[in-house]
Protein backbone atom coordinates (compact mmCIF):
# COMPACT_ATOMS: atom_id res chain seq x y z
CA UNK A 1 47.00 -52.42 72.65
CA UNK A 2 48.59 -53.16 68.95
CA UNK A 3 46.62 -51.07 66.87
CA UNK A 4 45.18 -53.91 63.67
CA UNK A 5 46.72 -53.60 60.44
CA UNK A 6 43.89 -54.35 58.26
CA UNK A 7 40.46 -55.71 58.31
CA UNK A 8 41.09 -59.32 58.63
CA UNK A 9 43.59 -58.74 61.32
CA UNK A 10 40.90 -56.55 63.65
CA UNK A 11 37.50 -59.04 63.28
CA UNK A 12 40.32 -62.25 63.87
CA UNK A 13 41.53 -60.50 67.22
CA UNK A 14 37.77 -59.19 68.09
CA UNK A 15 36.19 -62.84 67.14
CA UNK A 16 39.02 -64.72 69.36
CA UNK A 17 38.55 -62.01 72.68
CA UNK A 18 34.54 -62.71 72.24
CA UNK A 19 34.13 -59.21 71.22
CA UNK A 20 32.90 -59.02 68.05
CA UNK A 21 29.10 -58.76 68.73
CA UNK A 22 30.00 -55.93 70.89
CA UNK A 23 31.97 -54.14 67.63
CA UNK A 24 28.82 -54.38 66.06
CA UNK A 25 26.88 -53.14 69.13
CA UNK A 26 29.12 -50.31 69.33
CA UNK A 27 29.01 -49.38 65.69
CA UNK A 28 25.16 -49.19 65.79
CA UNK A 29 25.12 -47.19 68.97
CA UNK A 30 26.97 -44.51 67.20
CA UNK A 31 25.64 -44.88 63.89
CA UNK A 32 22.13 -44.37 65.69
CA UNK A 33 23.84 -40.56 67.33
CA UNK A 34 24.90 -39.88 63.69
CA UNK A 35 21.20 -40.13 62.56
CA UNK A 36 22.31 -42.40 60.36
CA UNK A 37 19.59 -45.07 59.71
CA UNK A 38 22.24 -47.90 59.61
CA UNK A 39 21.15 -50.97 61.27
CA UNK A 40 24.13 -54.29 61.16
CA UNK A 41 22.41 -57.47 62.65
CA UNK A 42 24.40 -58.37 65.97
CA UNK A 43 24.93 -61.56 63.92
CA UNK A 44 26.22 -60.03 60.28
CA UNK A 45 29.26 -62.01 59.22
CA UNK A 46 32.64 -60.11 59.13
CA UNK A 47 32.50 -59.89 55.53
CA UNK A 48 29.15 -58.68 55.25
CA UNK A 49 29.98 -56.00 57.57
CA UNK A 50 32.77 -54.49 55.93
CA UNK A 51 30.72 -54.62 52.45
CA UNK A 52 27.72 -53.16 54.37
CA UNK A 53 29.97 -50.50 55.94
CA UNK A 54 31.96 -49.59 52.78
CA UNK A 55 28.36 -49.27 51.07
CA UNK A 56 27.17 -46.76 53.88
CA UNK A 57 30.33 -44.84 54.03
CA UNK A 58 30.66 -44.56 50.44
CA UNK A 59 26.72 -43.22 50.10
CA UNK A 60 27.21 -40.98 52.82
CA UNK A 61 30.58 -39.17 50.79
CA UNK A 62 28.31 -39.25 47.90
CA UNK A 63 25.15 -37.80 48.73
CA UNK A 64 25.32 -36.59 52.77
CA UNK A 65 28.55 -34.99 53.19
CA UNK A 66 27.66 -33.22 56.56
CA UNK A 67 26.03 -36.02 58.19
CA UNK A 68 29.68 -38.56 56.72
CA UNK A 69 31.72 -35.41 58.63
CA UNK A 70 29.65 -36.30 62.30
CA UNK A 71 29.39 -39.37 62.04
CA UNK A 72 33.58 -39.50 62.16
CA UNK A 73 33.08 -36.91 65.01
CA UNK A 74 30.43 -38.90 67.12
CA UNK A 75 33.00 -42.25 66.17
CA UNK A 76 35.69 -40.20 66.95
CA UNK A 77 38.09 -40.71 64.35
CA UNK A 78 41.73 -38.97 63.97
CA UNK A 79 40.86 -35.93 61.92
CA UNK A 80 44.68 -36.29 60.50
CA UNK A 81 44.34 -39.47 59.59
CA UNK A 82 41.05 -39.11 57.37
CA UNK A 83 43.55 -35.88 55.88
CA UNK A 84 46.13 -38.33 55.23
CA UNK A 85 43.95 -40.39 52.76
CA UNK A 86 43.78 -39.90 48.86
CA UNK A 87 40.58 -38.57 47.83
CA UNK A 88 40.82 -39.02 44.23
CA UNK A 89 39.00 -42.07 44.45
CA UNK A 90 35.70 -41.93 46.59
CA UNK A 91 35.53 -45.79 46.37
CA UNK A 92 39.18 -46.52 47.77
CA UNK A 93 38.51 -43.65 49.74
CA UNK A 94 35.51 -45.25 51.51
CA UNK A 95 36.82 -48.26 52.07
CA UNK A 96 40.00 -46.63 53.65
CA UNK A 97 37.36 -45.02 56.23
CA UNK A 98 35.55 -47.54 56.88
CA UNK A 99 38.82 -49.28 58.17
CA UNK A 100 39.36 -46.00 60.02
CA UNK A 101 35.99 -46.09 61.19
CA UNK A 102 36.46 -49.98 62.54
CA UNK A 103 39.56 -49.69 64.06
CA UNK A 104 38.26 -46.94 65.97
CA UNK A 105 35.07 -48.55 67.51
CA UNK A 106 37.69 -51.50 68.24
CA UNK A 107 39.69 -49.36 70.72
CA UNK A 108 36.58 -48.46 71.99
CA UNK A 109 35.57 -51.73 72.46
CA UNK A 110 38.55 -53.15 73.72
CA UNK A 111 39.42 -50.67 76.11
CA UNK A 112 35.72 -51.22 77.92
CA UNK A 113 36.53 -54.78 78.04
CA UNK A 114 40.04 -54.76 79.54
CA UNK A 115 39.32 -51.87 82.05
C-alpha cells in the first residue's frame, strides 16, 4: 500500500477504489468510541470533510484535550508522528492531524477491502 501524500491524493485514490463512503463510515464508527458527538453525512463532499474534520480536531485541542488524546488512541494514530508535528500553531497543527487522522482510517479501510 503507498501511504497518500496529502489530502487530495488519499480521497482521489479512496473515490476511484469505491471506498470513500466507507472512509467516512469508518471515521464515524470511531469518532462515536471517542464519545465524540461528530456525525459526517455518508454523502459529505471531500472538501467538506476535511473542513469539518479540521474544525473538530482543532475544538477538541482547544477545549477537550483528554478526549483529542483517545480519540488518536481509539483511531490509532502513530504516537511519533503526532510528536513530530510543530505545535506552535494549534491551527496548522490541527490540520496536520486531521491528515494524520485520515490517512489512518484509510489503511484501515483499505486493508478490509483488499483482504
Amino acid at each position: 500500500m503507498q501511504v497518500p501524500a496529502n489530502f487530495d491524493v488519499l480521497v482521489e485514490e479512496a473515490t476511484q477504489l469505491d471506498l470513500y463512503k466507507k472512509l467516512v463510515e469508518q471515521l464515524n464508527k470511531d469518532f462515536l468510541l471517542a464519545n465524540i458527538d461528530t456525525d459526517f453525512h455518508e454523502e459529505i463532499l471531500p472538501s467538506s470533510l476535511k473542513i469539518m474534520l479540521h474544525e473538530t480536531i482543532y475544538e477538541l485541542i482547544q477545549h477537550k484535550f483528554t478526549e483529542y488524546l483517545n480519540l488518536l488512541y481509539i483511531i490509532d494514530v502513530p504516537e511519533q508522528q503526532v510528536r513530530q508535528l510543530d505545535g506552535d500553531d494549534t491551527i496548522q497543527l490541527a490540520e496536520q492531524v486531521s491528515f494524520l487522522i485520515l490517512k489512518r482510517e484509510w489503511q484501515k479501510v483499505w486493508y478490509r477491502n483488499k483482504f
